[in-house]
N, C-alpha and C. Protein backbone atom coordinates (compact mmCIF):
# COMPACT_ATOMS: atom_id res chain seq x y z
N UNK A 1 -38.55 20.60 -35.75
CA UNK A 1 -38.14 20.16 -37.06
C UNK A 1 -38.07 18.65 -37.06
N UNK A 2 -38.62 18.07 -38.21
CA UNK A 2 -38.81 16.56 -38.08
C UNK A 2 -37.97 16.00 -39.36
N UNK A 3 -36.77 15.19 -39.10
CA UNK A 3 -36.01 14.78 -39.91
C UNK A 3 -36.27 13.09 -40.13
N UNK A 4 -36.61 12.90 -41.16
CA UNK A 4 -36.62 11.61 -41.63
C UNK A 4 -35.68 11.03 -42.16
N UNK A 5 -35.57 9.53 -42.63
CA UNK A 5 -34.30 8.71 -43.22
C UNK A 5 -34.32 9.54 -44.45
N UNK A 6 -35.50 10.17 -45.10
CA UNK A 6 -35.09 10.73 -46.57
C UNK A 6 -34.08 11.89 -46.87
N UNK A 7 -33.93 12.41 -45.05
CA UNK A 7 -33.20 13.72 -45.50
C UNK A 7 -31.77 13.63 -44.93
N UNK A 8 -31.27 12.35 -44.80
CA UNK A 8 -30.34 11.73 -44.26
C UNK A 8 -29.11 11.66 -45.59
N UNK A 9 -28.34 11.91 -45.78
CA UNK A 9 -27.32 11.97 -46.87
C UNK A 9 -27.16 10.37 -47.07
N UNK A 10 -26.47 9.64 -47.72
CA UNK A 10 -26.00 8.53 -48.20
C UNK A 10 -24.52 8.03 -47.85
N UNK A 11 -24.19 9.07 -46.98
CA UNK A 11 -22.54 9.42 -46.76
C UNK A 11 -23.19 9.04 -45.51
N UNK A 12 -23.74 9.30 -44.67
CA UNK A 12 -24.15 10.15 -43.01
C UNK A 12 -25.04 8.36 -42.63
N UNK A 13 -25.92 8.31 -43.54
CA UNK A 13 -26.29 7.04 -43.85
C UNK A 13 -25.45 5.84 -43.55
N UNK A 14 -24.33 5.43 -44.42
CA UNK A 14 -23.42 4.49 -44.38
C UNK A 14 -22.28 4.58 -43.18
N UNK A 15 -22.07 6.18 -42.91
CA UNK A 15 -21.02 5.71 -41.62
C UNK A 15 -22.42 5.52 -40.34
N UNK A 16 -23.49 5.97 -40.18
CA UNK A 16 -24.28 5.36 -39.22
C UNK A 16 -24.45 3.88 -39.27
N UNK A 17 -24.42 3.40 -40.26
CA UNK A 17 -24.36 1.88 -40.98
C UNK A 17 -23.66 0.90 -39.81
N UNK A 18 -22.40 1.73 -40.77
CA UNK A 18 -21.00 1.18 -40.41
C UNK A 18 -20.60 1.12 -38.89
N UNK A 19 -20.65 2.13 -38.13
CA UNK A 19 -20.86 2.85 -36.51
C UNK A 19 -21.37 1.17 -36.21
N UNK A 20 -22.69 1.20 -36.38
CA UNK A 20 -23.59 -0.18 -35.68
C UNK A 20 -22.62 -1.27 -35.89
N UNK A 21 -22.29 -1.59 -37.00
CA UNK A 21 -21.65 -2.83 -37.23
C UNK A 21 -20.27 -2.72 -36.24
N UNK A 22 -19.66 -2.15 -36.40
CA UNK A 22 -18.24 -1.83 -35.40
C UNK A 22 -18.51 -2.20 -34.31
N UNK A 23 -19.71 -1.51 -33.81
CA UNK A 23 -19.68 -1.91 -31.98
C UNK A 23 -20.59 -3.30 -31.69
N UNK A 24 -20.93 -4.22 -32.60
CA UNK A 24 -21.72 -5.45 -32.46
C UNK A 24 -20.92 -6.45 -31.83
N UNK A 25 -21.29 -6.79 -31.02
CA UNK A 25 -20.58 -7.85 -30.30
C UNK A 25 -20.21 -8.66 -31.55
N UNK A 26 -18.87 -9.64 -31.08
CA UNK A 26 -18.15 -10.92 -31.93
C UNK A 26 -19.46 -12.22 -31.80
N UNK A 27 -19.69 -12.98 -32.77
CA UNK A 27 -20.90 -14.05 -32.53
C UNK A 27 -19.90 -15.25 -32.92
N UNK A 28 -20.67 -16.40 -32.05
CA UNK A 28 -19.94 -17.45 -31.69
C UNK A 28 -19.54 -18.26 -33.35
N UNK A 29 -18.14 -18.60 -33.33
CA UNK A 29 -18.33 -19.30 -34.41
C UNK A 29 -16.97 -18.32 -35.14
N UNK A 30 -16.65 -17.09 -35.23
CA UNK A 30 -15.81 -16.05 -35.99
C UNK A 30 -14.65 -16.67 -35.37
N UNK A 31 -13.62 -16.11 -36.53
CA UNK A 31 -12.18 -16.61 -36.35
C UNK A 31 -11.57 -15.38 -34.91
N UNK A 32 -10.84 -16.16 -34.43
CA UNK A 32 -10.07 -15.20 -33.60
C UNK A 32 -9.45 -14.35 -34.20
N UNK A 33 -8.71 -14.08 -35.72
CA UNK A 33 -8.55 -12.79 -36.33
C UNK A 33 -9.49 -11.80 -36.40
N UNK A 34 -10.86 -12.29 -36.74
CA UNK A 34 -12.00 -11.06 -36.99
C UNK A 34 -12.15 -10.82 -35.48
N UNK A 35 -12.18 -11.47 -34.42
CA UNK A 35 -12.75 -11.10 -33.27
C UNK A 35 -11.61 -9.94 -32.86
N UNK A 36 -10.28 -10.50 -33.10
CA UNK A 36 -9.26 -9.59 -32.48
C UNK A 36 -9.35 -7.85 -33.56
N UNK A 37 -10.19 -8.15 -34.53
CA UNK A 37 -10.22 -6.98 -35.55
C UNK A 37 -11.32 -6.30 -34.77
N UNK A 38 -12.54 -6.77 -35.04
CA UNK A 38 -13.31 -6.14 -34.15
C UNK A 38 -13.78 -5.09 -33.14
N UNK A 39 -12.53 -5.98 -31.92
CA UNK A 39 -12.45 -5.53 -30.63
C UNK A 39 -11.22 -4.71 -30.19
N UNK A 40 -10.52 -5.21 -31.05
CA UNK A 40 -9.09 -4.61 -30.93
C UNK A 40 -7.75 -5.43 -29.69
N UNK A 41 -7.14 -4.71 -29.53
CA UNK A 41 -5.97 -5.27 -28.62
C UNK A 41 -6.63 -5.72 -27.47
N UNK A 42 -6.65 -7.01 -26.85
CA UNK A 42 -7.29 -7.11 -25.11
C UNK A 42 -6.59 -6.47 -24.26
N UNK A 43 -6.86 -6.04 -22.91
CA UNK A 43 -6.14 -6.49 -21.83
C UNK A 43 -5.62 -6.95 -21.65
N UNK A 44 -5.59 -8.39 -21.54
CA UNK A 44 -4.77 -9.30 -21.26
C UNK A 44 -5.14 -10.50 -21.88
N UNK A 45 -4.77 -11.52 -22.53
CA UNK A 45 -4.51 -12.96 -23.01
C UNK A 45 -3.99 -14.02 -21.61
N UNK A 46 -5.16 -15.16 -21.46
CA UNK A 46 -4.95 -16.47 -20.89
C UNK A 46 -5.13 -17.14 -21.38
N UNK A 47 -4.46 -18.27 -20.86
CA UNK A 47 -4.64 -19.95 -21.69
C UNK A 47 -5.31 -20.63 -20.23
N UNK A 48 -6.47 -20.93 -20.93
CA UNK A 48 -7.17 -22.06 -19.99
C UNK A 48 -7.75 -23.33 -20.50
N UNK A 49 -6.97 -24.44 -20.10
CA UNK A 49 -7.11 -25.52 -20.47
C UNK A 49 -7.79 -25.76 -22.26
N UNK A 50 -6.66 -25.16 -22.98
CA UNK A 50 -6.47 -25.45 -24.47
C UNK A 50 -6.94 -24.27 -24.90
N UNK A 51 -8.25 -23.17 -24.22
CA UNK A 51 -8.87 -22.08 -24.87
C UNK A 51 -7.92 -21.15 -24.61
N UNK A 52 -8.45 -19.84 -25.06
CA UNK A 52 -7.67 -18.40 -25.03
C UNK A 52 -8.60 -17.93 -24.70
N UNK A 53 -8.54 -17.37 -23.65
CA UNK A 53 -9.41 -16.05 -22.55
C UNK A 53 -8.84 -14.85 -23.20
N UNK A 54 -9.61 -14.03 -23.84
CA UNK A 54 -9.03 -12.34 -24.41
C UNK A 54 -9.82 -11.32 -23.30
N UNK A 55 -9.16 -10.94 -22.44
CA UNK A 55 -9.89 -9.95 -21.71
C UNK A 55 -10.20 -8.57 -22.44
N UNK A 56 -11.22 -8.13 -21.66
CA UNK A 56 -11.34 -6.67 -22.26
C UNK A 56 -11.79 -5.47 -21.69
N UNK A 57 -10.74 -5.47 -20.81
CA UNK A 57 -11.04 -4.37 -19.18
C UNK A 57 -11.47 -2.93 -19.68
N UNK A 58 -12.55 -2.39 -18.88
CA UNK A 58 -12.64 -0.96 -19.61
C UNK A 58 -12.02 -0.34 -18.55
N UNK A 59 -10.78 -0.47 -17.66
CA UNK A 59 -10.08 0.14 -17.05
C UNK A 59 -10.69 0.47 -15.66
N UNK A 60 -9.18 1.15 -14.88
CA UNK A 60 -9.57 1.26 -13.42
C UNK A 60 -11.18 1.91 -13.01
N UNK A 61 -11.65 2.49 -13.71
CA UNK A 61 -13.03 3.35 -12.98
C UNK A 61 -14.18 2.32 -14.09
N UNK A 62 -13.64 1.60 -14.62
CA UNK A 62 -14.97 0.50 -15.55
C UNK A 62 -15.71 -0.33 -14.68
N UNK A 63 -16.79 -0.50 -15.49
CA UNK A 63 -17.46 -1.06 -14.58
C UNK A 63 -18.25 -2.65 -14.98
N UNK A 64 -17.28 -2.46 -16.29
CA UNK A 64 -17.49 -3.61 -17.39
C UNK A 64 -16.17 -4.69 -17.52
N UNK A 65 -16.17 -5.91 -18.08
CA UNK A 65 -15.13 -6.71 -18.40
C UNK A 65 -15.73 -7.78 -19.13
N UNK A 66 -15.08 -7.94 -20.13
CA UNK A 66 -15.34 -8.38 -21.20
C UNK A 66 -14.54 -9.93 -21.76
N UNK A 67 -15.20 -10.98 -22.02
CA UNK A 67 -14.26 -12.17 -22.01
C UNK A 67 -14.76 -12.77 -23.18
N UNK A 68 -13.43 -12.83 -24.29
CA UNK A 68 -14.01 -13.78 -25.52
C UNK A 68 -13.07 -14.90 -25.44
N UNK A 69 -13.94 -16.19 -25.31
CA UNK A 69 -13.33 -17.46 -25.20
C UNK A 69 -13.22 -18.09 -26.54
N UNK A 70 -11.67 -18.15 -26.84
CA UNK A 70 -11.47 -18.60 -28.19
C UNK A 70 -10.85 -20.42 -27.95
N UNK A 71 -12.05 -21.38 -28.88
CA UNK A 71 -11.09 -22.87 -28.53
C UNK A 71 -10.32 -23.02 -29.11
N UNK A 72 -10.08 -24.03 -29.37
CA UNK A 72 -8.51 -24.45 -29.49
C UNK A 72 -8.81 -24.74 -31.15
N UNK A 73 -9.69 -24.56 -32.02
CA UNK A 73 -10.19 -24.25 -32.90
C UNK A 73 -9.06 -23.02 -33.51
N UNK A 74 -9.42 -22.30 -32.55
CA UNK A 74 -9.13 -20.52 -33.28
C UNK A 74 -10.47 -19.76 -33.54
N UNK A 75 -11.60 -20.47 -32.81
CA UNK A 75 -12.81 -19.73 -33.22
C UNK A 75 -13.14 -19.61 -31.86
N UNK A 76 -14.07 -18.42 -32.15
CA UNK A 76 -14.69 -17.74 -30.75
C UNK A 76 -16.00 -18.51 -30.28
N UNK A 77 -15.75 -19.34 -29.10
CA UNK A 77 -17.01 -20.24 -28.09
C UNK A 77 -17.82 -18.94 -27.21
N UNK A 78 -17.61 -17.94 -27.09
CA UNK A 78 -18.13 -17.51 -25.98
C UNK A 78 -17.81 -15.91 -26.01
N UNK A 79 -18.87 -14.60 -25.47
CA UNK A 79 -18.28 -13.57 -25.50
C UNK A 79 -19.58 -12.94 -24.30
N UNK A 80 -18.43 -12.49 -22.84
CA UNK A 80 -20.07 -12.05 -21.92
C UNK A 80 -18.76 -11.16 -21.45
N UNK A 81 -20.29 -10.13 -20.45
CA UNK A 81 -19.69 -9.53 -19.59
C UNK A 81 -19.53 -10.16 -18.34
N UNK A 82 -18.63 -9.73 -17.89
CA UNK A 82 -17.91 -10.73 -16.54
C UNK A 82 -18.18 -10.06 -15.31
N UNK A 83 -18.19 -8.99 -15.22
CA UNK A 83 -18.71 -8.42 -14.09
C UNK A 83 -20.44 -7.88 -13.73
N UNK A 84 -20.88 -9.20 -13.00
CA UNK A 84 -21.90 -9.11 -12.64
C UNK A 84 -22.27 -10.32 -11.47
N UNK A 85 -23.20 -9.76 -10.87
CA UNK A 85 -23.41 -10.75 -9.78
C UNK A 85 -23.54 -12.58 -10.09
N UNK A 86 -24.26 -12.83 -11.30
CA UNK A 86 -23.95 -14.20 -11.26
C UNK A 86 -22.77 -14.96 -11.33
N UNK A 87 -21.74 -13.68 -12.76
CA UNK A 87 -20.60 -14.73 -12.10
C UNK A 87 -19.98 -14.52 -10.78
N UNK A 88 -20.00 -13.27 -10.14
CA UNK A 88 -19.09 -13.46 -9.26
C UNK A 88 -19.97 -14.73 -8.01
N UNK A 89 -20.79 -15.38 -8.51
CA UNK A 89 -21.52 -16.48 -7.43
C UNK A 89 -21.12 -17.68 -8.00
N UNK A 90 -20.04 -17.90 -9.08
CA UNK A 90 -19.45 -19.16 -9.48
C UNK A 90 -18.59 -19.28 -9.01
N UNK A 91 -17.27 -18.00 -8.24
CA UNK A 91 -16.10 -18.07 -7.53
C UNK A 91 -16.80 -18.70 -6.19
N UNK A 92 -15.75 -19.65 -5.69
CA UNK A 92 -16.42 -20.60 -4.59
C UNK A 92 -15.23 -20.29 -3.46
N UNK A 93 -15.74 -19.48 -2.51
CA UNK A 93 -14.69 -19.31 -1.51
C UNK A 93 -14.73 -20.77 -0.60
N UNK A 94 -13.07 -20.49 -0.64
CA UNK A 94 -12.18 -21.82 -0.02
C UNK A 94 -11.82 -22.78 -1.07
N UNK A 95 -12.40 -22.33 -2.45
CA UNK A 95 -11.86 -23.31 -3.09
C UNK A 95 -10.69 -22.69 -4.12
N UNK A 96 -11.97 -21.66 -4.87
CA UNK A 96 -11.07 -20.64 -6.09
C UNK A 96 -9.41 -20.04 -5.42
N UNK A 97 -9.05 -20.05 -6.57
CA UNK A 97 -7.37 -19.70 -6.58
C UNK A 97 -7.56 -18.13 -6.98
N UNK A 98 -6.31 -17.20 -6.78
CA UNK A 98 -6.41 -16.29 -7.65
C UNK A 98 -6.11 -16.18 -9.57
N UNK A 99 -5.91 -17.31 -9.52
CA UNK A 99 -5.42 -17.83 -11.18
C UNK A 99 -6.69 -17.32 -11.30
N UNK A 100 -7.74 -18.84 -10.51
CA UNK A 100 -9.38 -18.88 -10.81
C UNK A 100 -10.22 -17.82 -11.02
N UNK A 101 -9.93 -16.89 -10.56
CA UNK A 101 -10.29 -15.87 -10.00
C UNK A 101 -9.83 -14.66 -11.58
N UNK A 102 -8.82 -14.99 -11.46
CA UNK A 102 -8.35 -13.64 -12.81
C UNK A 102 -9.44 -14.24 -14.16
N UNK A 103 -8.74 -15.71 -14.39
CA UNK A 103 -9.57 -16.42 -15.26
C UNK A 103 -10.86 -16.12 -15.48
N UNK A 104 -11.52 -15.76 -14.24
CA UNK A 104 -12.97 -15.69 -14.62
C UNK A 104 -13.38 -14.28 -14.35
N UNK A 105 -12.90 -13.03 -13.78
CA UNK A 105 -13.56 -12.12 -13.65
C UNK A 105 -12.46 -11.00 -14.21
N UNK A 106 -11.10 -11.67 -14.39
CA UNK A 106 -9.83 -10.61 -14.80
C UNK A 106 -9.11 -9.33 -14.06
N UNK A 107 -8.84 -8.67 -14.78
CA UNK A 107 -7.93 -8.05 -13.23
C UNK A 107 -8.76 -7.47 -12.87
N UNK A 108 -8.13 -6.70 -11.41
CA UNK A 108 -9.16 -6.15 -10.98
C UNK A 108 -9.00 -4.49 -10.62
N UNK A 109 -9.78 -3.93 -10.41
CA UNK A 109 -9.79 -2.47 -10.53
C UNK A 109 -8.78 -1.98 -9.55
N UNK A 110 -9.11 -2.54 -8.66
CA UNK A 110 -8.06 -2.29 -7.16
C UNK A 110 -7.16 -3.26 -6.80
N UNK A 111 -6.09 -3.17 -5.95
CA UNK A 111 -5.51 -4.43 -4.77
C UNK A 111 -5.40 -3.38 -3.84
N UNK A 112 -5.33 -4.55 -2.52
CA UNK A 112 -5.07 -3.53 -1.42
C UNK A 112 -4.41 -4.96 -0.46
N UNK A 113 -3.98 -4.85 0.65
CA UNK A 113 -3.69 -5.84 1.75
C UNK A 113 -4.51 -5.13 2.90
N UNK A 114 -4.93 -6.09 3.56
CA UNK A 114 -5.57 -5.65 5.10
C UNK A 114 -4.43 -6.91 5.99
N UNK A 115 -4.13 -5.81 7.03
CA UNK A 115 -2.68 -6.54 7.83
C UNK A 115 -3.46 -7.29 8.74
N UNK A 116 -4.37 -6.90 9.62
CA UNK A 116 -4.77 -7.66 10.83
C UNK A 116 -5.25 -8.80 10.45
N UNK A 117 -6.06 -9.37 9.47
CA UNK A 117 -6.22 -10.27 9.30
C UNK A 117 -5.32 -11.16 8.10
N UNK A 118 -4.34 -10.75 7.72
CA UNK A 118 -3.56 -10.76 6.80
C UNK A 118 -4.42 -11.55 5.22
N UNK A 119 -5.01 -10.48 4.68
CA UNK A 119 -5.47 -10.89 3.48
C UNK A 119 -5.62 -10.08 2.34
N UNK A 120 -4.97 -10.60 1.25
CA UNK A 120 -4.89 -9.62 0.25
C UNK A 120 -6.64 -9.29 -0.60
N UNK A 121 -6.86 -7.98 -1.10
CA UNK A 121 -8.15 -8.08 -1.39
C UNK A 121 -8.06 -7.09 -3.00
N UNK A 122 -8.89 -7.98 -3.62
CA UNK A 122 -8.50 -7.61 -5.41
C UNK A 122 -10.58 -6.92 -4.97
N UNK A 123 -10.35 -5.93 -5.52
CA UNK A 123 -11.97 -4.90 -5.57
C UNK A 123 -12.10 -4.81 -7.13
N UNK A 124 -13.56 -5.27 -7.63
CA UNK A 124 -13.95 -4.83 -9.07
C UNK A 124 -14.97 -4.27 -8.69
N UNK A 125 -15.54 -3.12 -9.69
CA UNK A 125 -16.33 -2.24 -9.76
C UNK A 125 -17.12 -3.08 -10.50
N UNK A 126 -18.52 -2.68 -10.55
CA UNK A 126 -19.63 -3.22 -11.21
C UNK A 126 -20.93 -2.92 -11.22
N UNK A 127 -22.16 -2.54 -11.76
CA UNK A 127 -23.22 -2.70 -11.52
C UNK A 127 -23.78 -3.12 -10.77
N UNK A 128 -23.88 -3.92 -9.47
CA UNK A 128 -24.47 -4.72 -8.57
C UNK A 128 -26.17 -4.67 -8.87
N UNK A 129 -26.75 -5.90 -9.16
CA UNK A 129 -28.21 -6.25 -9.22
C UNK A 129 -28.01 -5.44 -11.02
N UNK A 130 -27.43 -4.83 -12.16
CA UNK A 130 -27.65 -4.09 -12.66
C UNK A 130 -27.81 -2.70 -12.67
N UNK A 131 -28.01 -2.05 -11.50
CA UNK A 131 -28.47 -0.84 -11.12
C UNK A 131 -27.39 -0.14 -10.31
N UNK A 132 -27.00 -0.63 -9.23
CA UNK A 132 -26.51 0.31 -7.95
C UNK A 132 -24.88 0.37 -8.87
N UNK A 133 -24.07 1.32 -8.48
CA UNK A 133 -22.70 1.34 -8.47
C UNK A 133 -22.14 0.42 -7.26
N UNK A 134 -21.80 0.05 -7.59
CA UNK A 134 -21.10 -1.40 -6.24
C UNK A 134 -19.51 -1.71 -6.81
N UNK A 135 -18.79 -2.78 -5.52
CA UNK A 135 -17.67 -2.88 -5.51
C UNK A 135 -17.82 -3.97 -4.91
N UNK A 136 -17.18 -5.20 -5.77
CA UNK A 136 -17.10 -6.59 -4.88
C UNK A 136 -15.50 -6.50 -4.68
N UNK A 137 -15.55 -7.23 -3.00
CA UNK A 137 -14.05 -7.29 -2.70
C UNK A 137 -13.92 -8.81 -2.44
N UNK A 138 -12.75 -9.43 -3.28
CA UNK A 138 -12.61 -10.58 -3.60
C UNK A 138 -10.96 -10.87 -2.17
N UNK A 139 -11.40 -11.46 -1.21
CA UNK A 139 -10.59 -11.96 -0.24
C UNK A 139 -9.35 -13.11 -0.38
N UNK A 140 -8.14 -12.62 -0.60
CA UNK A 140 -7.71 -13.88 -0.16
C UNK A 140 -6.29 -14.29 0.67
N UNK A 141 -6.06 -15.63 0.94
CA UNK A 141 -5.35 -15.76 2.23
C UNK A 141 -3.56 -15.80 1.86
N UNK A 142 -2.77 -16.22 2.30
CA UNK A 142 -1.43 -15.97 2.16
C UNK A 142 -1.22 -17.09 1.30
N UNK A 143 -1.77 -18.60 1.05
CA UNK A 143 -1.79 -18.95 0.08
C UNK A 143 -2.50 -18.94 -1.41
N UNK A 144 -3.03 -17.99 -1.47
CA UNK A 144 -3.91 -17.51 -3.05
C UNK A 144 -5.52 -17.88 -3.20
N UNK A 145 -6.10 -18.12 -1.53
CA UNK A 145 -7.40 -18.78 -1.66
C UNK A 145 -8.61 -17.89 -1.16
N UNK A 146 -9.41 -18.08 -2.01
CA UNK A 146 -10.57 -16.93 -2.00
C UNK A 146 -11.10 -17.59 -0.27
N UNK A 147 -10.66 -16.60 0.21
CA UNK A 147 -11.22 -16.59 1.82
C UNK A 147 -12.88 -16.24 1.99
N UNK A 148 -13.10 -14.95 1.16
CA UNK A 148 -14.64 -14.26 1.48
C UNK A 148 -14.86 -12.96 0.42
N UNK A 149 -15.77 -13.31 0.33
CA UNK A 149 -16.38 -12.12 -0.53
C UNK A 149 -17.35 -10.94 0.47
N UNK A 150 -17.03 -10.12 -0.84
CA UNK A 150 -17.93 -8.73 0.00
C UNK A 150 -18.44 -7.59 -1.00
N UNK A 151 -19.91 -7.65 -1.18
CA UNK A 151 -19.81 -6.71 -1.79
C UNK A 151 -20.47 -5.22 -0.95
N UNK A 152 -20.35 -3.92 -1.78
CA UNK A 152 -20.57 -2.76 -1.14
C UNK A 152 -20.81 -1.81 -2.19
N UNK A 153 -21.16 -0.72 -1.46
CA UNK A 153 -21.18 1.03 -2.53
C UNK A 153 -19.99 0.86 -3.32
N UNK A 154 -19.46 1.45 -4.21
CA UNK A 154 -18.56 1.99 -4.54
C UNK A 154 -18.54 3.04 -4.42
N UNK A 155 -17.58 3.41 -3.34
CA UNK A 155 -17.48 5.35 -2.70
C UNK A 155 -17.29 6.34 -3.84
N UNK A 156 -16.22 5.45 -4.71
CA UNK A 156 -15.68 6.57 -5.85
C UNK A 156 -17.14 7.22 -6.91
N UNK A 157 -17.98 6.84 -6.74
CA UNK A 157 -19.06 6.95 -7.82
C UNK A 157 -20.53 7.45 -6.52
N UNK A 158 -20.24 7.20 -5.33
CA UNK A 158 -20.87 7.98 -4.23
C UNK A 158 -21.07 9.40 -4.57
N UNK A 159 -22.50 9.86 -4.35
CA UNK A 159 -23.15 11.74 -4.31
C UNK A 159 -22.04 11.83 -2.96
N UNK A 160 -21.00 13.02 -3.25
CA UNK A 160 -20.65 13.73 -1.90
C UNK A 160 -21.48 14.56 -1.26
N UNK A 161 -22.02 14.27 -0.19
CA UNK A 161 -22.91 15.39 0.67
C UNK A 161 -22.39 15.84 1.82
N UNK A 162 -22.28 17.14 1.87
CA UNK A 162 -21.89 17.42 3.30
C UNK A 162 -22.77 18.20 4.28
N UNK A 163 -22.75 18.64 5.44
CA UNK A 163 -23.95 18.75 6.55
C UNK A 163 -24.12 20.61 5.55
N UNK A 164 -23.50 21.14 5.14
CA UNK A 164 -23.44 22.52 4.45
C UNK A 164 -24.06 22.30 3.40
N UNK A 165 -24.44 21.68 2.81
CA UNK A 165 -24.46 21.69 1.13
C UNK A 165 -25.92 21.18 1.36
């Protein structure tokens, strides 16, 4: 059966309309009211040097994060996804802070501590290259400094196989 736009109601029509428009990204230039209408409540709100960072975590098993940089305007400069390999190649270990660090990639899916080497480690989930399910683990030392990065599988999203199956 072959359905065309003609046999599409005018009702069915306009909320498909409407649907598109809802999920369109915020474009540079909109007031931080429409952006916050838009997108809805963030994650979390930062102030970085005069702007407003609006995060927009899609939660512990996401694999997305979302950052609309509002200036000091009240208008939106900027709207990307944050988890992906280029930015995490702007965090500069030995230098980045964990401020730096939230600031630019936001919370993170995991924390954990590793004792022997005493370093706390914040894990985000992500696409790695676009494709693979991956997990970068963001290192750092007893004073808040990105020691080392690491990325890997993400187990949680791993095929379980066992020698039976």
């Amino acid at each position: 059966m072959k359905i065309g736009i003609k046999n599409l109601s005018a009702s069915t029509l306009l909320a498909v309309t409407l649907l598109g428009c809802a999920s369109a990204p915020p474009l540079p230039g909109e007031p931080q009211e429409q952006v916050l209408s838009r997108l809805g409540r963030p994650s979390a709100i930062y102030s970085v040097q005069g702007d407003t960072l609006l995060e927009y975590a899609t939660g512990p098993f996401g694999q997305f994060t979302y950052m609309a940089r509002i200036g000091p305007d009240g208008r939106l400069t900027s709207y990307e996804q944050v988890l992906t390999d280029a930015k995490f190649a702007t965090i500069k270990v030995g230098i980045a802070t964990k401020k730096d660090v939230l600031h630019t990639l936001g919370r993170p899916a995991e924390r954990s501590y590793l004792a022997l080497p005493k370093l706390e480690v914040w894990s985000y989930r992500y696409k790695q290259s676009g494709v693979w399910d991956g997990m970068m683990h963001v290192h750092f030392d007893h004073a808040g400094i990105v020691r080392m990065m690491q990325s890997g599988p993400d187990e949680e999203r791993q095929e379980r196989r066992s020698f039976f199956r």
